[in-house]
Protein backbone atom coordinates (compact mmCIF):
# COMPACT_ATOMS: atom_id res chain seq x y z
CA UNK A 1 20.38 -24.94 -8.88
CA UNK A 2 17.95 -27.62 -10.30
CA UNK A 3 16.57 -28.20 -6.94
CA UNK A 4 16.25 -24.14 -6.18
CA UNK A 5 14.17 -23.96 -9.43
CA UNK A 6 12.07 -27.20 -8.84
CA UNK A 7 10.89 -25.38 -5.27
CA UNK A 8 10.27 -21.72 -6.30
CA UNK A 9 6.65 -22.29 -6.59
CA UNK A 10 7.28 -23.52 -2.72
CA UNK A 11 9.16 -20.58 -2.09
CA UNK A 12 6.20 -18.23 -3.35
CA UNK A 13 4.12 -19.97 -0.96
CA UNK A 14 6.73 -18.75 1.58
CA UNK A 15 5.99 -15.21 0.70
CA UNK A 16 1.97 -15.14 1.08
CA UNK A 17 1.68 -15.56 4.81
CA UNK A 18 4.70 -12.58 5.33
CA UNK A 19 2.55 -10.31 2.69
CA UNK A 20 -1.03 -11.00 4.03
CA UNK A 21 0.62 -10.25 7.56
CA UNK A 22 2.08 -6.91 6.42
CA UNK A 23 -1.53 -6.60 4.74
CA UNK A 24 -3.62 -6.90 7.59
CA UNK A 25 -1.32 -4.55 9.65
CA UNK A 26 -2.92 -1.74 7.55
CA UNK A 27 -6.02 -2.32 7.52
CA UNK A 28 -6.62 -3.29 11.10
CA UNK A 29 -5.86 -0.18 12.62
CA UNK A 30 -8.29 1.47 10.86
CA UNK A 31 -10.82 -0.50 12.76
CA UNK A 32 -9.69 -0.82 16.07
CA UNK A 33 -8.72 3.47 16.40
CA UNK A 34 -11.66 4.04 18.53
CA UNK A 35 -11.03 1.40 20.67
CA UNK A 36 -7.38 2.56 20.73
CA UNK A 37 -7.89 6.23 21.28
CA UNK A 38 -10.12 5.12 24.53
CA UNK A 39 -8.13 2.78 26.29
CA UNK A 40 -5.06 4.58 25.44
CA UNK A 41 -6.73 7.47 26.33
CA UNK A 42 -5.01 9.46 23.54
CA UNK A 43 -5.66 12.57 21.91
CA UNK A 44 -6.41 13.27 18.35
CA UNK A 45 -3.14 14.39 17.64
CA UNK A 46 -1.68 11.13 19.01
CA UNK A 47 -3.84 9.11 17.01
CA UNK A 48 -3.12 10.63 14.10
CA UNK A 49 0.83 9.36 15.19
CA UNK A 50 -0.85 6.36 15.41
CA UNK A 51 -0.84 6.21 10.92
CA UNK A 52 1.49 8.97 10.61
CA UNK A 53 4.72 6.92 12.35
CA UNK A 54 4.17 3.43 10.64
CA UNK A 55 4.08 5.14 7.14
CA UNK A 56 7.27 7.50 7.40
CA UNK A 57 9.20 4.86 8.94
CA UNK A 58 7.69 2.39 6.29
CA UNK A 59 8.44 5.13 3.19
CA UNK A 60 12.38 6.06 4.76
CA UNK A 61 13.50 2.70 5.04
CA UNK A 62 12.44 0.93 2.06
CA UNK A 63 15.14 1.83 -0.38
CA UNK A 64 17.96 1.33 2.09
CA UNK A 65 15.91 -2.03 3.09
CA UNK A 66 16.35 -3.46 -0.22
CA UNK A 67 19.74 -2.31 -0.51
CA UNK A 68 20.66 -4.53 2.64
CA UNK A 69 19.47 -7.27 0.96
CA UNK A 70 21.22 -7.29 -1.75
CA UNK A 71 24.63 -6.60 0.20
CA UNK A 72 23.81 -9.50 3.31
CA UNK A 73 20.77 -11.52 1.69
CA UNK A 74 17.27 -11.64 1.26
CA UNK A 75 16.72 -14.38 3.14
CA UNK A 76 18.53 -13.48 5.96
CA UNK A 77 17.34 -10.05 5.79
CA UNK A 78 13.60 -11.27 5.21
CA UNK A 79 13.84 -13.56 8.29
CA UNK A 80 15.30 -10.50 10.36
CA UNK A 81 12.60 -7.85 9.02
CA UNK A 82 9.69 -10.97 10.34
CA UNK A 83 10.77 -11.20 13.78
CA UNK A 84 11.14 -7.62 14.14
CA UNK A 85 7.49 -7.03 12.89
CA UNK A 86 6.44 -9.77 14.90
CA UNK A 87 8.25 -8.05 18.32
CA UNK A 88 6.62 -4.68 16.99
CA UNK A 89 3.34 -7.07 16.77
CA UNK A 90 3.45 -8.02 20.34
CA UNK A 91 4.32 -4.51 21.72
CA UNK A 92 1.62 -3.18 20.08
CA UNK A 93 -0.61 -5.73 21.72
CA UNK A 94 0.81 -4.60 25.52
CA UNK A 95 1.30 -0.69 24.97
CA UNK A 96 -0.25 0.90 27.97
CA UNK A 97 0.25 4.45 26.96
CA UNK A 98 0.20 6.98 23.10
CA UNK A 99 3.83 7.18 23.15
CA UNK A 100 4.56 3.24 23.41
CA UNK A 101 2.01 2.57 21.05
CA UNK A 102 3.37 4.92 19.15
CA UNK A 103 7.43 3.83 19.49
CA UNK A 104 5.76 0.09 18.58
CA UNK A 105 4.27 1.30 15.44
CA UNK A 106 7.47 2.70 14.53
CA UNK A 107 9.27 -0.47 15.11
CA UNK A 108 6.59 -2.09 13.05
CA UNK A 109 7.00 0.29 9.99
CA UNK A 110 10.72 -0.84 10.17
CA UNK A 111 10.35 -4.88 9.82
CA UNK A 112 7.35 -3.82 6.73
CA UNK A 113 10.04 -1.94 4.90
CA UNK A 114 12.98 -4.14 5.38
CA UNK A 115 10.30 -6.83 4.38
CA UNK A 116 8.68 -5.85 1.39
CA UNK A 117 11.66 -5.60 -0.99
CA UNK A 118 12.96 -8.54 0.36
CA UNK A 119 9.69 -10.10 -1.47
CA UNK A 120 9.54 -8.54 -4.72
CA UNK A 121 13.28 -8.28 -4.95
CA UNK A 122 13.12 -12.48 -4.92
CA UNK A 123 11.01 -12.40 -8.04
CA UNK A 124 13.64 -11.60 -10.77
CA UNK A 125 15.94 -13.97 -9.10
CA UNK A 126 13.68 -17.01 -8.80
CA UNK A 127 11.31 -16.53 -11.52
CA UNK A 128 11.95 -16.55 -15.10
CA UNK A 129 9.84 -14.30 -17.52
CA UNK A 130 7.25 -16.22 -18.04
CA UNK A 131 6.98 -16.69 -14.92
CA UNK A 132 6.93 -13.96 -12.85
CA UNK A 133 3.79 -12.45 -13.89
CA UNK A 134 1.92 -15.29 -12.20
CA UNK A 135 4.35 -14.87 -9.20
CA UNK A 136 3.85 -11.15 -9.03
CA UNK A 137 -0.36 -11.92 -9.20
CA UNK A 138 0.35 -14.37 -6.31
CA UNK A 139 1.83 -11.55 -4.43
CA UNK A 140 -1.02 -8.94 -5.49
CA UNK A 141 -3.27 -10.86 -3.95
CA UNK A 142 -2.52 -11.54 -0.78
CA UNK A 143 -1.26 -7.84 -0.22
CA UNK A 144 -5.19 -7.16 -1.65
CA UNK A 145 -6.54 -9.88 0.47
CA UNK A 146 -5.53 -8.50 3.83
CA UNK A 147 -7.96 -5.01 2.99
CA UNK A 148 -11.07 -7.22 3.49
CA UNK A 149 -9.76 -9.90 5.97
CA UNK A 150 -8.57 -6.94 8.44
CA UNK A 151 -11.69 -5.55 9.06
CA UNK A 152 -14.02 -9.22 9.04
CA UNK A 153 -11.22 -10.35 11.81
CA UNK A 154 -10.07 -7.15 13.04
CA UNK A 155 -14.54 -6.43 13.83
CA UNK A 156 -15.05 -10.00 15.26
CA UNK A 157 -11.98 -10.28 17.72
CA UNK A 158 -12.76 -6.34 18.96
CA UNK A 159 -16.17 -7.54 19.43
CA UNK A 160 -15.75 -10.34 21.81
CA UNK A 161 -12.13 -10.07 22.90
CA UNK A 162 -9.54 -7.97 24.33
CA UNK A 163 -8.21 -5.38 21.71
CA UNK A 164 -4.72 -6.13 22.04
CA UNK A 165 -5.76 -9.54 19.91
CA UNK A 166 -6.08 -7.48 16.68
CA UNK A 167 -2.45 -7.08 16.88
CA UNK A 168 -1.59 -10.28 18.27
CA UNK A 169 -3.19 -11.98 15.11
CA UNK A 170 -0.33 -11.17 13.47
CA UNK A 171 1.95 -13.60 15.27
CA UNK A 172 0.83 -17.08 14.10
CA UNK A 173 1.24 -15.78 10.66
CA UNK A 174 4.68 -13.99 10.80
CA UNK A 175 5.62 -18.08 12.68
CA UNK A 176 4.23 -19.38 9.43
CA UNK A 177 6.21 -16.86 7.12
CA UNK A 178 8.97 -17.87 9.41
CA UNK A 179 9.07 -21.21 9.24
CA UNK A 180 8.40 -21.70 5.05
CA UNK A 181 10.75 -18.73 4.70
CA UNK A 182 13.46 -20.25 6.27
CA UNK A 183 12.61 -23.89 4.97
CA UNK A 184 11.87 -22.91 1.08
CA UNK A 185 13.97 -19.72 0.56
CA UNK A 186 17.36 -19.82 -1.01
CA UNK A 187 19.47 -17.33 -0.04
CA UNK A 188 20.37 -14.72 -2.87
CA UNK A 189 22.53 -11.80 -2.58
CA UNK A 190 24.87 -9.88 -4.98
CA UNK A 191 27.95 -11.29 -5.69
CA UNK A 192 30.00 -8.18 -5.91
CA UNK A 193 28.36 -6.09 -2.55
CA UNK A 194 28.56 -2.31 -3.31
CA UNK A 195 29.66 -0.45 -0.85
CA UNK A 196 27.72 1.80 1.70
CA UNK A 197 26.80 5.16 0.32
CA UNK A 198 25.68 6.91 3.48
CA UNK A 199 25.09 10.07 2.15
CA UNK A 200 22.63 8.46 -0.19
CA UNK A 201 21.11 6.62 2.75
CA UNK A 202 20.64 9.67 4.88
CA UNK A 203 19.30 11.62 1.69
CA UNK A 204 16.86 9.03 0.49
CA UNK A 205 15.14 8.14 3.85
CA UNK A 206 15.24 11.95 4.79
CA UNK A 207 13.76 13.23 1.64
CA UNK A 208 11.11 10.40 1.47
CA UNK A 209 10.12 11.35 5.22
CA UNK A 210 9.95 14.89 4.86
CA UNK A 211 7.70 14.45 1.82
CA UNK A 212 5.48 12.10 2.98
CA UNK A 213 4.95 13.78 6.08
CA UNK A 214 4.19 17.10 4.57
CA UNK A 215 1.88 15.40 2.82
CA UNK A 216 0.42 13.92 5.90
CA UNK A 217 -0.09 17.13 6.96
CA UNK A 218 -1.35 18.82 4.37
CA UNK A 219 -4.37 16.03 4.08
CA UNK A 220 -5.21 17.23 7.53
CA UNK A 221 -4.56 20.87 7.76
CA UNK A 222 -4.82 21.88 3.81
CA UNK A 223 -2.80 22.64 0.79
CA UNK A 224 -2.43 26.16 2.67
CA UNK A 225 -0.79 25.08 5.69
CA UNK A 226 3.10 26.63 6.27
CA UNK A 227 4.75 23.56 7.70
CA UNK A 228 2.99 21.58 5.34
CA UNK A 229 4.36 23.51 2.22
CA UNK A 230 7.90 23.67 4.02
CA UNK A 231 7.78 20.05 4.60
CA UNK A 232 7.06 19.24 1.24
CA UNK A 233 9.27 21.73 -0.62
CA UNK A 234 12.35 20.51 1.99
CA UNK A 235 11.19 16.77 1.05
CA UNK A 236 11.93 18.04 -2.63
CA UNK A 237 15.02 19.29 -1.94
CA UNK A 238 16.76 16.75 0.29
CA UNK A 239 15.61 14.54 -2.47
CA UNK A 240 16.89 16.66 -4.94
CA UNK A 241 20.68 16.16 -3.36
CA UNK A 242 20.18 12.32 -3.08
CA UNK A 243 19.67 12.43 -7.16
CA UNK A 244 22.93 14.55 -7.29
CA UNK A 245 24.68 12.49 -4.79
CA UNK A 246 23.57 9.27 -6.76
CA UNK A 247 24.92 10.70 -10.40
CA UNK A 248 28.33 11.49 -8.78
CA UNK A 249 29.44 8.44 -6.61
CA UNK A 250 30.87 5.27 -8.29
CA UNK A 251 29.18 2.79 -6.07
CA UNK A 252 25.10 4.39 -5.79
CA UNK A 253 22.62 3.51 -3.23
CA UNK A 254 19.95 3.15 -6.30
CA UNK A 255 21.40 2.77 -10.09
CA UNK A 256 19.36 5.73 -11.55
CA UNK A 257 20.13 4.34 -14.93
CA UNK A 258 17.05 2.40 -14.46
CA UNK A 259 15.01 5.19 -15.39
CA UNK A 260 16.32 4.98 -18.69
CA UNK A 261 14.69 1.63 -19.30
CA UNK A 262 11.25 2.43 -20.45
CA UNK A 263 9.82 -0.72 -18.60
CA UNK A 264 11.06 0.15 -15.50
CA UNK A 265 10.40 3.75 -15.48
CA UNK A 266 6.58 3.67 -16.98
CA UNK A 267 5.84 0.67 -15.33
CA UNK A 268 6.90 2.32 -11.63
CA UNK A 269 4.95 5.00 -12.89
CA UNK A 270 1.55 3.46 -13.69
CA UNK A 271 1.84 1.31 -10.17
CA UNK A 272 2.41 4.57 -8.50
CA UNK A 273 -1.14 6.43 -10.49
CA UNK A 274 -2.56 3.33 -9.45
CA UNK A 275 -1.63 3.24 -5.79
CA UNK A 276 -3.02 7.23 -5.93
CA UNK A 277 -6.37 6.09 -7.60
CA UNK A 278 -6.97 3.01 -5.36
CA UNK A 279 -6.92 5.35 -2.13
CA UNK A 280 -10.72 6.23 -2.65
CA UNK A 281 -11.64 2.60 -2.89
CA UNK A 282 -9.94 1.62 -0.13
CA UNK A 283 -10.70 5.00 2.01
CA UNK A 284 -14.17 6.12 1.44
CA UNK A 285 -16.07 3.20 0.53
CA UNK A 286 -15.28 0.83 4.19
CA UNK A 287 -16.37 4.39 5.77
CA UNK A 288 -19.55 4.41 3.18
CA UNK A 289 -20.75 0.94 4.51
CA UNK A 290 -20.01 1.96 8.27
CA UNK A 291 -21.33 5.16 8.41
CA UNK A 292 -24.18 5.46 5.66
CA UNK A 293 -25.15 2.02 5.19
CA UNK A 294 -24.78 1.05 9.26
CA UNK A 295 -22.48 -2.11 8.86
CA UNK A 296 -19.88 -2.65 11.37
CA UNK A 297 -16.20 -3.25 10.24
CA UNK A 298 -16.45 -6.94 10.12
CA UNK A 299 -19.55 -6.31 7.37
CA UNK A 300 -17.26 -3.91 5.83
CA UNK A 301 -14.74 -6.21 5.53
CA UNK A 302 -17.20 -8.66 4.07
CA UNK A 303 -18.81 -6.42 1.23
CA UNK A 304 -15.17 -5.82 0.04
CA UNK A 305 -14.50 -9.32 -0.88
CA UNK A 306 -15.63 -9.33 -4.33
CA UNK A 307 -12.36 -7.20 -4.82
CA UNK A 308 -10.31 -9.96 -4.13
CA UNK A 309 -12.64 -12.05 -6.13
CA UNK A 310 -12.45 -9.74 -9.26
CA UNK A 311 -8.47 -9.00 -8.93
CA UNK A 312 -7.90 -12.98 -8.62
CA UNK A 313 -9.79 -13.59 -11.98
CA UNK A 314 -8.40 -10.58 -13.71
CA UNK A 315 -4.67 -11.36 -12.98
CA UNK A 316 -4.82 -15.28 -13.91
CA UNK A 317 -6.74 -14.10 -17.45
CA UNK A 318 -4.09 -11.12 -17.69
CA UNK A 319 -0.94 -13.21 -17.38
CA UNK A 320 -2.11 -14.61 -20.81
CA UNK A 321 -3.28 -11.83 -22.36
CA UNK A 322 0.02 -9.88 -21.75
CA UNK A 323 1.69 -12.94 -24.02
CA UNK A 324 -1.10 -12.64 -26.97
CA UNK A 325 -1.69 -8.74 -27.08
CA UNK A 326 1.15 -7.16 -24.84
CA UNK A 327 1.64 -5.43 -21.76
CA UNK A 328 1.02 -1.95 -23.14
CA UNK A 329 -3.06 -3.38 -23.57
CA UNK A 330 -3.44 -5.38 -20.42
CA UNK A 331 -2.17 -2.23 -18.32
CA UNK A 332 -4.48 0.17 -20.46
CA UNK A 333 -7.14 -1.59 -20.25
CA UNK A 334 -6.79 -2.42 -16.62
CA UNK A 335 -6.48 1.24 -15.69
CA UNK A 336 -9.82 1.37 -18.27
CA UNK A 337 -11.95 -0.80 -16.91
CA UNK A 338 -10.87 0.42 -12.78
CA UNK A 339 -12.24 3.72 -14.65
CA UNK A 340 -15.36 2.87 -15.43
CA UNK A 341 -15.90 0.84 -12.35
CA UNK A 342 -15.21 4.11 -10.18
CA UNK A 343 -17.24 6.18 -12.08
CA UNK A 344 -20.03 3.58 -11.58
CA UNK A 345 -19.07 3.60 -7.87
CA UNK A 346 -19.79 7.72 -8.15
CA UNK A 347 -22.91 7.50 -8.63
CA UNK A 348 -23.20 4.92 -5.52
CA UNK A 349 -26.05 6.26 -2.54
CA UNK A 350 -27.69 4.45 0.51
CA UNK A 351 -30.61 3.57 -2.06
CA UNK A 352 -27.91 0.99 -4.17
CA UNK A 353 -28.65 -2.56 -3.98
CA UNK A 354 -25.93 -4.67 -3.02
CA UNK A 355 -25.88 -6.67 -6.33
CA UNK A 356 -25.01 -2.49 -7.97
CA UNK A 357 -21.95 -2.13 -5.52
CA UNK A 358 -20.32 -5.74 -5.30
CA UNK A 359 -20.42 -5.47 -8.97
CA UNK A 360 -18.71 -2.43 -9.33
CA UNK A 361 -16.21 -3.03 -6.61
CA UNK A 362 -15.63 -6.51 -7.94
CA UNK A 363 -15.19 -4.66 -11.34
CA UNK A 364 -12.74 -2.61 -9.43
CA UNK A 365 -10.89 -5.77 -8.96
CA UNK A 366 -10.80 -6.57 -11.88
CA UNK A 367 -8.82 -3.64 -13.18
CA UNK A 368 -6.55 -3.89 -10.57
CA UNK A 369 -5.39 -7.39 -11.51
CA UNK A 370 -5.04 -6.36 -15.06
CA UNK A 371 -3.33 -3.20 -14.49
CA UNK A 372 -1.15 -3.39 -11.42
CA UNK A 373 0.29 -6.87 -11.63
CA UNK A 374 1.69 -6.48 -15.33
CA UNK A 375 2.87 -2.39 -14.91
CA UNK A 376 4.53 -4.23 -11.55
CA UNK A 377 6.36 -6.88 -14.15
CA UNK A 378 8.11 -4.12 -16.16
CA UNK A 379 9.24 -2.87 -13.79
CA UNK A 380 10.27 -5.51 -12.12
CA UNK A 381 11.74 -7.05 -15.48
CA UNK A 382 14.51 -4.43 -16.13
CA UNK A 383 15.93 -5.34 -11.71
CA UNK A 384 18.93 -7.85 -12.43
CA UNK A 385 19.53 -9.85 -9.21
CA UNK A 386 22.69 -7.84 -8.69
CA UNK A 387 20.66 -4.97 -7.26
CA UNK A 388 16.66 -6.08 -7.35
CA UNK A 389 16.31 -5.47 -3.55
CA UNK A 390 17.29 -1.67 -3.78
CA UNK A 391 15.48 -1.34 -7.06
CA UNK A 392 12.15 -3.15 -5.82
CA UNK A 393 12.51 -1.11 -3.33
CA UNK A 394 12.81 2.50 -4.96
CA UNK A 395 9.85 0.79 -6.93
CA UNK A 396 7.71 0.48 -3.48
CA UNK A 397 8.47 3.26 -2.16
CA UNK A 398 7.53 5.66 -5.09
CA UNK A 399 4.01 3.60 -4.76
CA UNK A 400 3.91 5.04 -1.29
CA UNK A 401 4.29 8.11 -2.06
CA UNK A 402 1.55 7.84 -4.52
CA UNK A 403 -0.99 6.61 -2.01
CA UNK A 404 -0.19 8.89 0.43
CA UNK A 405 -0.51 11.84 -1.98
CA UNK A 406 -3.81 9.71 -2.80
CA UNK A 407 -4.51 10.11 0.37
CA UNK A 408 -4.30 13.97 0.92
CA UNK A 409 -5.48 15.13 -1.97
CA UNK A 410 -8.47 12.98 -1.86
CA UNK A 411 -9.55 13.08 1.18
CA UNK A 412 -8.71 16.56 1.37
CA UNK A 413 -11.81 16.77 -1.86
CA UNK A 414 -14.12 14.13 0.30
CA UNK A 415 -13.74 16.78 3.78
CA UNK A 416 -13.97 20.11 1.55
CA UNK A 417 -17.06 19.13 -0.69
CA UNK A 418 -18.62 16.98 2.51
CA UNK A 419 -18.06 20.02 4.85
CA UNK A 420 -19.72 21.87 2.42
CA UNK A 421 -22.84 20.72 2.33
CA UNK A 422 -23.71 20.10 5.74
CA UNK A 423 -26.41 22.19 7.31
CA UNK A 424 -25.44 22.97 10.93
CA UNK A 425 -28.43 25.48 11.33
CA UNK A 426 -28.95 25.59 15.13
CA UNK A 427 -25.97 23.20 16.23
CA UNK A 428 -23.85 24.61 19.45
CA UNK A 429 -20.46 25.56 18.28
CA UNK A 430 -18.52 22.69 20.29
CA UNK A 431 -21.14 20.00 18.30
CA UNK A 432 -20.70 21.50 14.90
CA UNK A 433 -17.20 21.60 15.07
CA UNK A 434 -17.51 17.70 15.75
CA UNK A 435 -19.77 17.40 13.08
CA UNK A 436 -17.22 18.83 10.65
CA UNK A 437 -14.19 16.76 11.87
CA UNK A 438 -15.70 13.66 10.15
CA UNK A 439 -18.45 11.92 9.08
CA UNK A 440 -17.66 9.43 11.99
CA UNK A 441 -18.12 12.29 14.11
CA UNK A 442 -20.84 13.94 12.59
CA UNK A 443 -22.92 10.04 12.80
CA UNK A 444 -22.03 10.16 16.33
CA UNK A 445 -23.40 13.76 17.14
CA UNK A 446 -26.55 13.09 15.12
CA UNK A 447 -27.68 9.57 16.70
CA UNK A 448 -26.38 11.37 20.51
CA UNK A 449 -29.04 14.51 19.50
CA UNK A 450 -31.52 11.92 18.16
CA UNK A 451 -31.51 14.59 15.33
CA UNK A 452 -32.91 12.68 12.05
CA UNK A 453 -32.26 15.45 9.90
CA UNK A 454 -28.81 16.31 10.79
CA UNK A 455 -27.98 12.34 10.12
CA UNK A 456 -29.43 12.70 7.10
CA UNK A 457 -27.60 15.82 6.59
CA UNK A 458 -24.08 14.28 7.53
CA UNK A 459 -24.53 11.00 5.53
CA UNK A 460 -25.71 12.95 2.20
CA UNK A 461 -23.19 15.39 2.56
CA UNK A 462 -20.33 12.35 2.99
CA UNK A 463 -22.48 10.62 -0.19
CA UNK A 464 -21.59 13.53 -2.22
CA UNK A 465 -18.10 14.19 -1.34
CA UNK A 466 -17.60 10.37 -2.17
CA UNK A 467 -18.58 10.70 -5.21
CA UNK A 468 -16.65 13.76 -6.58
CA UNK A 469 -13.69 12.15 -4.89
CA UNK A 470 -14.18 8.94 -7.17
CA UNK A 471 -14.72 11.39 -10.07
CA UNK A 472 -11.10 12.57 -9.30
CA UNK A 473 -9.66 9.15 -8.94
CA UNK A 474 -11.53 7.92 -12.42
CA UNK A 475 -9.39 11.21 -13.71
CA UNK A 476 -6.00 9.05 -12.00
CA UNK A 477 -7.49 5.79 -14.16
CA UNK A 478 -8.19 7.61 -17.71
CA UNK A 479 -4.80 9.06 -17.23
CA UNK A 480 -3.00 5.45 -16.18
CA UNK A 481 -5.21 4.50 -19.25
CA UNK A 482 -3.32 6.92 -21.68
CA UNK A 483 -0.08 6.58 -20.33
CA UNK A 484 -0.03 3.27 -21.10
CA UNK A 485 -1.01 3.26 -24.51
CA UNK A 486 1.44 6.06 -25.34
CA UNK A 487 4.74 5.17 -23.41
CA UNK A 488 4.60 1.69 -21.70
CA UNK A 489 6.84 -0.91 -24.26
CA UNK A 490 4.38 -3.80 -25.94
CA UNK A 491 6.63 -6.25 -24.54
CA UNK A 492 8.43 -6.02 -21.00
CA UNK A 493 12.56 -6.14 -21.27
CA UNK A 494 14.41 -9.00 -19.84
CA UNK A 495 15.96 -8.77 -17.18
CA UNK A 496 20.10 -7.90 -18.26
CA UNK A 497 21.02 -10.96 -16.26
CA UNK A 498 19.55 -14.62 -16.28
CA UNK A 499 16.27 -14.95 -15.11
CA UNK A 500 16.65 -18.06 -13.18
CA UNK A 501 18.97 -15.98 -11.29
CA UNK A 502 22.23 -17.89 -11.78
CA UNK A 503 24.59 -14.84 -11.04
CA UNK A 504 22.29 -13.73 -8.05
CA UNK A 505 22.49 -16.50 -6.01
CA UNK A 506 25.15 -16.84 -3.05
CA UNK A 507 27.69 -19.31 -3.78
CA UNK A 508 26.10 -21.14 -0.44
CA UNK A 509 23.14 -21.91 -2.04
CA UNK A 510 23.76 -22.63 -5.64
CA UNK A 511 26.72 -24.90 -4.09
C-alpha cells in the first residue's frame, strides 16, 4: 500500500496522455469535416452522423462503463477502453466510405466512455482529500488542453499531409497512455462486485441515447420538430423507468442515494451548467476566428491557448482557496468571473484587438479552473471506491447531456438571430439557401460571388448571433453563480470510505 501511495502522483501522469487523446478526438473533427465530407464524398446528413454517432455511443455507455470497472477493474478496464479507441483511431484513418467512417466513430465513442470513468473513478481511490483537488485540476487540463492543440495539429497535418493523419495522431499517445497505465496503475475494483442489473443497463444507455439524440435533432431541425419532441419526451420516459427500476432492485446499476448528499448532487449539477455554458466558447468563437477574422484552424487553435493558460493558473490558486474560504466561494466565484468574461466576449467584433479577446478568453479560463475543478471534487468526494466508476460515470454523463443541450439550444439562438439578419436581396434561391445553412456556407457563397456586401452581410449577421448567444450562456454563469452560493456545502464531504482507498483496492495489488 505504501508503495501504491508513494506512485500516485506517477499514476496521474498515467492519466494525461489517455485524457488529452480523448481530448483531441473532439476537437479534431471539427477541423478536418470538409476534408472528410469530400473525400468521403458524404452527404450532409452523413456528416452530421459523423458527431451525432461518437456522442450517443459516448453518452449510453458511460454509466454502464464505470460500472464495469468497478465489478472487473479500472485498470484492466482502462487498458481495454485504450486499445479499443486506438483500433477505432486507426479505422478512422482507413475508412473509404460514410458508413465505415461512421461504424469507426461509433467504435471510438465506445473506448471514450469505457475510458473516462475509468479516470475520474481512480481519483477517490488514489487520492486523499487534500489531494484530489490538485489531481482533478491535473485532469481538467489536459481534457481543456486538447480544444486548442486539435485544431494547431489537426490545421498543420491537413495542410501538408494525408487526412487520415489527424486520426492517426492519436496512436502514439493512446501507446503512451498504454504503457504508464499499465506500468503506474494499481488495479482497484470493488471488493464485493454487485451483480448485473440489466434492466438498468438497457434503461440507462437507452434513455441517455434517446435524449441526447432528440436533442441532436432538435439543434438542427428546431424546438418544433415531431421526432425531435418524441425523441426527447421517450428519452424522459425510458429514463424515467431506469429511476424506478433503480429504487426497487437490491443490487442498482447507480446508488441513487447519492443524490441525497448535497456535494454530490450540487456539485454534478454546477459541472453540468458549466458544461452547457462552455458550449459557446468552445462553438462560436473557433468559427469567429475562421470565418470573420480569416484564420485557419491551426490559428484558431492558437488564439485559444490563453484558455489553457488562464484555467492552469486559476485551478493551482483555487486548490488553496477552497481550504481558506470553501468550496461554496471558489465555485461561485468561478461561475462569476466565466460571467463576466462572456459578457465581455459579447461585445467581441472583427474591429477587437487581439490583446481584448485573449484577455477575455484567458479570463474565461480562469473561471473554468475555479469553478469546474472544485464543483468536480464534491462530487467526486461523496464516490467511495466501492462504486466510484459507476458514480463518476453518472457524473460524466449528466455533463454530456448538459453540453449537448448547450449545444442545441445555443446554436439553435446563434442560426435563428444570424439567419435573421442576413440580407439575401437578389441571391438565387439554391445560393441563399446555402447562405442560411451556415456562416461557413454563407463565407463560401460570398467570396465564390466576389459579393463584398453579402460577406459583410454574413459575417455581421454571425457577429450578432454570437453575441446574444454569449448573453444566454453569461445567463448559464450568473445562475451556476447563485446556485452555488445558495446550495453547494462550504466544505466538500469525505468520502464514506478511506481516501487512500484501502477497501477499494484488489487484494492483488494491495498484497
Amino acid at each position: 500500500m505504501a508503495e501504491i501511495r508513494s506512485r500516485r502522483w506517477w499514476i496521474l501522469v498515467a492519466f494525461v496522455p489517455a485524457t488529452l487523446a480523448l481530448g483531441l478526438d473532439a476537437t479534431v473533427l471539427s477541423v478536418a469535416l470538409p476534408t472528410l465530407t469530400g473525400k468521403l464524398g458524404a452527404s450532409t446528413s452523413q456528416a452530421q452522423w459523423f458527431f451525432a454517432s461518437y456522442t450517443l455511443v459516448f453518452g449510453a455507455a458511460m454509466v454502464p462503463g464505470g460500472m464495469l470497472g468497478d465489478r472487473f477493474g479500472r485498470k484492466k478496464m482502462l487498458v481495454i477502453a485504450l486499445v479499443i479507441f486506438g483500433l477505432g483511431s486507426l479505422a478512422c484513418a482507413y475508412s473509404s466510405s460514410p458508413g465505415e467512417f461512421i461504424g469507426a466513430r461509433v467504435v471510438l465513442g465506445f473506448g471514450a466512455a469505457i475510458a473516462t470513468p475509468m479516470i475520474l473513478g481512480a481519483l477517490p481511490v488514489l487520492f486523499s482529500e487534500e489531494e484530489r483537488p490538485k489531481a482533478i485540476a491535473v485532469i481538467m487540463a489536459a481534457t481543456m488542453l486538447g480544444y486548442p492543440i486539435g485544431p494547431i495539429l489537426g490545421g498543420w497535418l491537413l495542410t501538408h499531409y494525408w487526412w487520415g493523419w489527424v486520426f492517426l495522431m492519436n496512436l502514439p499517445v493512446v501507446a503512451l497512455a498504454l504503457v504508464a497505465v499499465i506500468v503506474f496503475q494499481p488495479e482497484s475494483r470493488s471488493e464485493k462486485p454487485q451483480r448485473f442489473d440489466p434492466l438498468g443497463i438497457v434503461t440507462c444507455a437507452a434513455g441517455l441515447a434517446l435524449l441526447t439524440y432528440g436533442m441532436i435533432e432538435a439543434g438542427q431541425n428546431g424546438w418544433g420538430d415531431p421526432a425531435a419532441l418524441a425523441e426527447m419526451i421517450g428519452g424522459l420516459v425510458v429514463l424515467t423507468a431506469f429511476v424506478f427500476n433503480e429504487r426497487r432492485v437490491r443490487d442498482p446499476l447507480v446508488d441513487l442515494g447519492l443524490f441525497r448528499s448535497s456535494g454530490f448532487k450540487w456539485g454534478t449539477i454546477l459541472a453540468t451548467v458549466m458544461s452547457f455554458a462552455m458550449f459557446g466558447l468552445l462553438f462560436a468563437v473557433p468559427a469567429f476566428f475562421q470565418e470573420v477574422l480569416g484564420t485557419d484552424a491551426m490559428g484558431s487553435g492558437m488564439r485559444l491557448l490563453p484558455m489553457i493558460g488562464g484555467l492552469i493558473i486559476a485551478a493551482a490558486i483555487g486548490t488553496r482557496l477552497a481550504e481558506r474560504a470553501g468550496a461554496r466561494f471558489t465555485v461561485a466565484l468561478g461561475f462569476a468571473l466565466f460571467s463576466i468574461a462572456l459578457g465581455l466576449g459579447a461585445t467581441t467584433n472583427a474591429a477587437s484587438s487581439e490583446l481584448f479577446i485573449a484577455g477575455w478568453i484567458a479570463l474565461c479560463g480562469a473561471g473554468i479552473g475555479f469553478a469546474m475543478p472544485t464543483a468536480m471534487d464534491a462530487a467526486l468526494g461523496a464516490l467511495s471506491s466501492e462504486r466510484s466508476g459507476a458514480g463518476s460515470g453518472m457524473m460524466q454523463a449528466l455533463r454530456m447531456v448538459g453540453g449537448t443541450f448547450g449545444a442545441a439550444v445555443l446554436g439553435s439562438v446563434l442560426n435563428t438571430v444570424y439567419r435573421g439578419g442576413l440580407d439575401l436581396a437578389g441571391l438565387p434561391a439554391s445560393a441563399a439557401r446555402s447562405v442560411r445553412s451556415s456562416v461557413v456556407a454563407g463565407v463560401a457563397v460570398a467570396q465564390k460571388l466576389g459579393s463584398s456586401s453579402l460577406l459583410d452581410s454574413v459575417r455581421g449577421s454571425f457577429v450578432h448571433g454570437m453575441g446574444v448567444m454569449l448573453w444566454v450562456c453569461v445567463a448559464g454563469g450568473l445562475l451556476g453563480t447563485v446556485l452555488a452560493f445558495a446550495y453547494l456545502p462550504r466544505k466538500v464531504g469525505k468520502t464514506s470510505e478511506p481516501a487512500d482507498g484501502r477497501s477499494g483496492l484488489s487484494r492483488e495489488a494491495a498484497g
